[in-house]
Structure formats: structure tokens, C-alpha cells
C-alpha atoms as a PDB file:
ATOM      1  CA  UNK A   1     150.747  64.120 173.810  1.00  0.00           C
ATOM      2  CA  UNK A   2     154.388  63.565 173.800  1.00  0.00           C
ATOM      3  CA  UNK A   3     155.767  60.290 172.982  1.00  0.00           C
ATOM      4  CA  UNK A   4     158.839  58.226 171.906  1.00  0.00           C
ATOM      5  CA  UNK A   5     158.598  56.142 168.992  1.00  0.00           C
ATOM      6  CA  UNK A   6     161.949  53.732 168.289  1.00  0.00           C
ATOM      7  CA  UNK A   7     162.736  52.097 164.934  1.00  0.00           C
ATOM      8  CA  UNK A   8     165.374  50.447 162.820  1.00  0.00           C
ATOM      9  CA  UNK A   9     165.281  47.212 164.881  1.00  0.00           C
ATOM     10  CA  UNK A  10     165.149  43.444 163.063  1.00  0.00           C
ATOM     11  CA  UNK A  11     166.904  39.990 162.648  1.00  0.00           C
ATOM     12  CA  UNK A  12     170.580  40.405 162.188  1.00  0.00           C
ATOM     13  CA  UNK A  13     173.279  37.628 161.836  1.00  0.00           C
ATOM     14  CA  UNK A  14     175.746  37.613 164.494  1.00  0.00           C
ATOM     15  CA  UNK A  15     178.439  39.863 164.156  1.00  0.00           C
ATOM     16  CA  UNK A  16     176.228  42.025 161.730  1.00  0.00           C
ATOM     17  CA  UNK A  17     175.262  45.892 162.943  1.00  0.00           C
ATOM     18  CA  UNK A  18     171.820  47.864 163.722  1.00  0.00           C
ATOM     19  CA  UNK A  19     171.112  51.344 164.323  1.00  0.00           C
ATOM     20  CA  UNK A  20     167.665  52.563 166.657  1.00  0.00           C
ATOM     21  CA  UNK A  21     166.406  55.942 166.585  1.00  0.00           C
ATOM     22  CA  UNK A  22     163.857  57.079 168.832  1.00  0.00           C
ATOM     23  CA  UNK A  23     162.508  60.609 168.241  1.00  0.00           C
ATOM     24  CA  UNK A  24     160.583  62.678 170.311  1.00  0.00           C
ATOM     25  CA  UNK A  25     157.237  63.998 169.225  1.00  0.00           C
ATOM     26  CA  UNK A  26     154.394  65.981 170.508  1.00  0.00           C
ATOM     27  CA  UNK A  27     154.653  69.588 172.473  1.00  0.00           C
ATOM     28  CA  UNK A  28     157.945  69.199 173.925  1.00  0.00           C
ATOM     29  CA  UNK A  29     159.722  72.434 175.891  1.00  0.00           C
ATOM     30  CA  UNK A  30     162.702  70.173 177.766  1.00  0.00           C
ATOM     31  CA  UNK A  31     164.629  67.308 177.229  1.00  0.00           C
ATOM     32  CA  UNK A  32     166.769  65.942 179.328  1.00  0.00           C
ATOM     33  CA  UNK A  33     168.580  62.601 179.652  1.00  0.00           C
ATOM     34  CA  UNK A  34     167.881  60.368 177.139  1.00  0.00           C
ATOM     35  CA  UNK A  35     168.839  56.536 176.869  1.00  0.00           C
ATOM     36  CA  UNK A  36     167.982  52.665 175.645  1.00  0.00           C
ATOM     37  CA  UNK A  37     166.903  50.208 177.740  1.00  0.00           C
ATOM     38  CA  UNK A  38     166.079  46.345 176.726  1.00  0.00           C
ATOM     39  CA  UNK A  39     164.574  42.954 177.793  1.00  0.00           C
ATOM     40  CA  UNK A  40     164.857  39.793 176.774  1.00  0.00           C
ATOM     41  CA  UNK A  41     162.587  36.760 176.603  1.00  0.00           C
ATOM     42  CA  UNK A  42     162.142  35.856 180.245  1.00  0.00           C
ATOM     43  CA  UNK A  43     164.668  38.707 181.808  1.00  0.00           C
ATOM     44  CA  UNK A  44     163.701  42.171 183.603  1.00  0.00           C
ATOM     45  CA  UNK A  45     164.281  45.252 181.818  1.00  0.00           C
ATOM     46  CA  UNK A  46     168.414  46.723 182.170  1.00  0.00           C
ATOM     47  CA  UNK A  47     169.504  49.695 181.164  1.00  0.00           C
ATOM     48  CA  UNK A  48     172.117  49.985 177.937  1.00  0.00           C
ATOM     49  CA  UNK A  49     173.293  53.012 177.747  1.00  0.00           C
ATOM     50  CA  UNK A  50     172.357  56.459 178.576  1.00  0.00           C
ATOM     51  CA  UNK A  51     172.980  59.924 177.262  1.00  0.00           C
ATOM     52  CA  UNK A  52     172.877  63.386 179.281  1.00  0.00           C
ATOM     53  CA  UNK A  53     171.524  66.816 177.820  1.00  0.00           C
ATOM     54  CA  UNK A  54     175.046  67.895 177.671  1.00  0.00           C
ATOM     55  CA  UNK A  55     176.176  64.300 175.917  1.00  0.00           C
ATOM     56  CA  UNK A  56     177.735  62.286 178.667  1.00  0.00           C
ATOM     57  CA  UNK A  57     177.424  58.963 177.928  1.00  0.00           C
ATOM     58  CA  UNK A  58     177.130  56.138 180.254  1.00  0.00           C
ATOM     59  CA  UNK A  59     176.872  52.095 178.931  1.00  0.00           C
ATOM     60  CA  UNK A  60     176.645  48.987 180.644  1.00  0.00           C
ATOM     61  CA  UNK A  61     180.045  46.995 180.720  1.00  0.00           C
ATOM     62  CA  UNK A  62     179.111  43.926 178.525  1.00  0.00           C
ATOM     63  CA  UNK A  63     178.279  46.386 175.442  1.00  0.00           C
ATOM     64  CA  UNK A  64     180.926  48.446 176.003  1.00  0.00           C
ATOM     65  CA  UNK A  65     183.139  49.110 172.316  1.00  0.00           C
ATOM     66  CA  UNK A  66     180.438  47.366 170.927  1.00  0.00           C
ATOM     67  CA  UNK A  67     177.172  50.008 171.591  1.00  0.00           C
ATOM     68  CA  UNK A  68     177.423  54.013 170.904  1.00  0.00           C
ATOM     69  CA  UNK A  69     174.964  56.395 171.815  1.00  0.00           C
ATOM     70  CA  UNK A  70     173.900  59.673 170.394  1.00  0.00           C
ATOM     71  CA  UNK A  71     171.740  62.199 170.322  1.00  0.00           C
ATOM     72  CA  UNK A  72     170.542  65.171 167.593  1.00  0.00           C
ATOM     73  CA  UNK A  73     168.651  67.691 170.053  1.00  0.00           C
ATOM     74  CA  UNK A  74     167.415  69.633 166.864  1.00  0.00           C
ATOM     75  CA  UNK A  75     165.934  66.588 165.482  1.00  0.00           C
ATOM     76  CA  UNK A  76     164.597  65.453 169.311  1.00  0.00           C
ATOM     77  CA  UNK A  77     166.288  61.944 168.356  1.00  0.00           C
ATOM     78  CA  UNK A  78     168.235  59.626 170.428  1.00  0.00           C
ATOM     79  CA  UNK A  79     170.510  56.843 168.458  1.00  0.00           C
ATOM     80  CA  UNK A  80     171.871  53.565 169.375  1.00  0.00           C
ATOM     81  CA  UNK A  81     174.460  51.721 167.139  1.00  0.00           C
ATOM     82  CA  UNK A  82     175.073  48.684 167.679  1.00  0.00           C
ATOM     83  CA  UNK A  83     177.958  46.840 166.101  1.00  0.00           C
ATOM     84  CA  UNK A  84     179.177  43.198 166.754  1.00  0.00           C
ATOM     85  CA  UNK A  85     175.739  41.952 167.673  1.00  0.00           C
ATOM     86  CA  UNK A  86     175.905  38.486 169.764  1.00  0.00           C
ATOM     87  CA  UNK A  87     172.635  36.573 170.530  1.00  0.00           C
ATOM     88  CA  UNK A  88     172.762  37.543 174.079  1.00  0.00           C
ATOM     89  CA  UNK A  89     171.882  41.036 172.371  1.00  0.00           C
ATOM     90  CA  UNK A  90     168.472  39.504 171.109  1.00  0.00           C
ATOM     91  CA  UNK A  91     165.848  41.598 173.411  1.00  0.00           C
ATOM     92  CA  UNK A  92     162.923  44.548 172.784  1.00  0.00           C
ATOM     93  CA  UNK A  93     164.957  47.471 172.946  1.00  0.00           C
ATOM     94  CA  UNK A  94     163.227  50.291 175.019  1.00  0.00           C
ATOM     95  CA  UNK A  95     163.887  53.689 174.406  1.00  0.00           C
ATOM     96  CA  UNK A  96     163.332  56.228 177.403  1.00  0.00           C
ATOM     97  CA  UNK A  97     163.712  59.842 177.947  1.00  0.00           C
ATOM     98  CA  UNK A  98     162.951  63.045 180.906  1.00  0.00           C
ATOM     99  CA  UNK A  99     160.383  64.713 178.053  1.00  0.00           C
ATOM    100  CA  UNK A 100     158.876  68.286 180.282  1.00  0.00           C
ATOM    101  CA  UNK A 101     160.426  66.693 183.448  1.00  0.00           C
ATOM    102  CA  UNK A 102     158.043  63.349 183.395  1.00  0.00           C
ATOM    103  CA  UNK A 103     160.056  59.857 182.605  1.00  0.00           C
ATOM    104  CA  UNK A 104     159.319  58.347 178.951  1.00  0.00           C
ATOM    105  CA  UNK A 105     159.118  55.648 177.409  1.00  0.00           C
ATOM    106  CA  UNK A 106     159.020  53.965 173.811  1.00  0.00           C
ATOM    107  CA  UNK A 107     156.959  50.904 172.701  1.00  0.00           C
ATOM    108  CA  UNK A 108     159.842  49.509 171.890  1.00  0.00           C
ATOM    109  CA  UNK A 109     161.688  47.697 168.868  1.00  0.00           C
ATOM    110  CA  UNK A 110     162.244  43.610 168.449  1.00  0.00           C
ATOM    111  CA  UNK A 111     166.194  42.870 168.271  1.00  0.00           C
ATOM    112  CA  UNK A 112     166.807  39.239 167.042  1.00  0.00           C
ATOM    113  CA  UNK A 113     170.342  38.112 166.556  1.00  0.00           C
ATOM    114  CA  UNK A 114     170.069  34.864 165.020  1.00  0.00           C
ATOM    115  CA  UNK A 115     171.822  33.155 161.900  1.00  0.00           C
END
């Protein structure tokens, strides 16, 4: 069964930093794009950024110089860093992927910006 699980999220001060990963398990033969999406309390899911096979990256404007995604394609693992967190970045942050041509998704990982 292929799957996505994310970690690495938790309560962080404003202005403090996180990093997600998300790898990729199971019998994989293609991956395509690969990218984080989140929710927060009450909101609909919105995309965050998003990362091609070939490593074009694409973010929404109100994380831009704040968010960077990456992706190791040996290690099947898409990153996110975040930096300058703000509480408007509290949310469950989503990873999702193309895994064998079929959309993915994550469980997800609890963000909480809070001091």
C-alpha cells in the first residue's frame, strides 16, 4: 500500500521555526508533484506550497520568504520549512503527492503557534 506519513510538526512560539517531512512508502514506481496543504480550526483545506518532479516550486503569497519547499527523490521525501511562524500558521498540515499516477494524501501533522 503506498502512503504518506508527515512528521516534525508541534507548538512553536511565534517567530520560532519547524521543519515537516513526509516520505513516501510502500511499492512506489512514479512520483510526481509533491506538495503541503493545511487547515485550520474551522477553515477548508488551501494549498501551501507545491513542488514539481523536476523542482519547480510554487507557494501561496502570504507564506511567501517565510515557507521553502523541498524534495529528496532518493529518499521519496518531501520537506517544508517553515520559518517566522505567526498564529495564523496554526493548522493540520497535509502532505499530498501523484504516488503511481493516483493523488495522495498524509494524515497529517498538528501546527500550533502559540506563546
Amino acid at each position: 500500500q503506498v502512503q504518506l506519513a508527515e512528521s516534525g510538526g508541534g507548538l512553536v512560539q511565534p517567530g520560532g521555526s519547524l521543519r515537516l517531512s513526509c516520505a513516501a512508502s510502500g511499492s512506489i514506481f512514479s512520483i510526481e508533484a509533491l506538495g503541503w496543504y493545511r487547515q485550520a480550526p474551522g477553515k477548508q483545506r488551501e494549498v501551501v506550497a507545491t513542488i514539481s518532479a523536476d523542482g519547480r516550486t510554487s507557494l501561496r503569497d502570504s507564506v511567501k520568504g517565510r515557507f521553502t519547499i523541498s524534495r529528496d527523490n532518493a529518499k521519496k521525501t518531501v520537506y517544508l520549512q517553515i520559518d517566522s511562524l505567526k498564529p495564523e500558521d496554526t493548522a493540520v498540515y497535509y502532505c499530498w503527492g501523484i504516488l503511481n499516477t493516483i493523488n495522495t494524501w498524509g494524515k497529517g501533522t498538528q501546527v500550533i503557534v502559540s506563546s
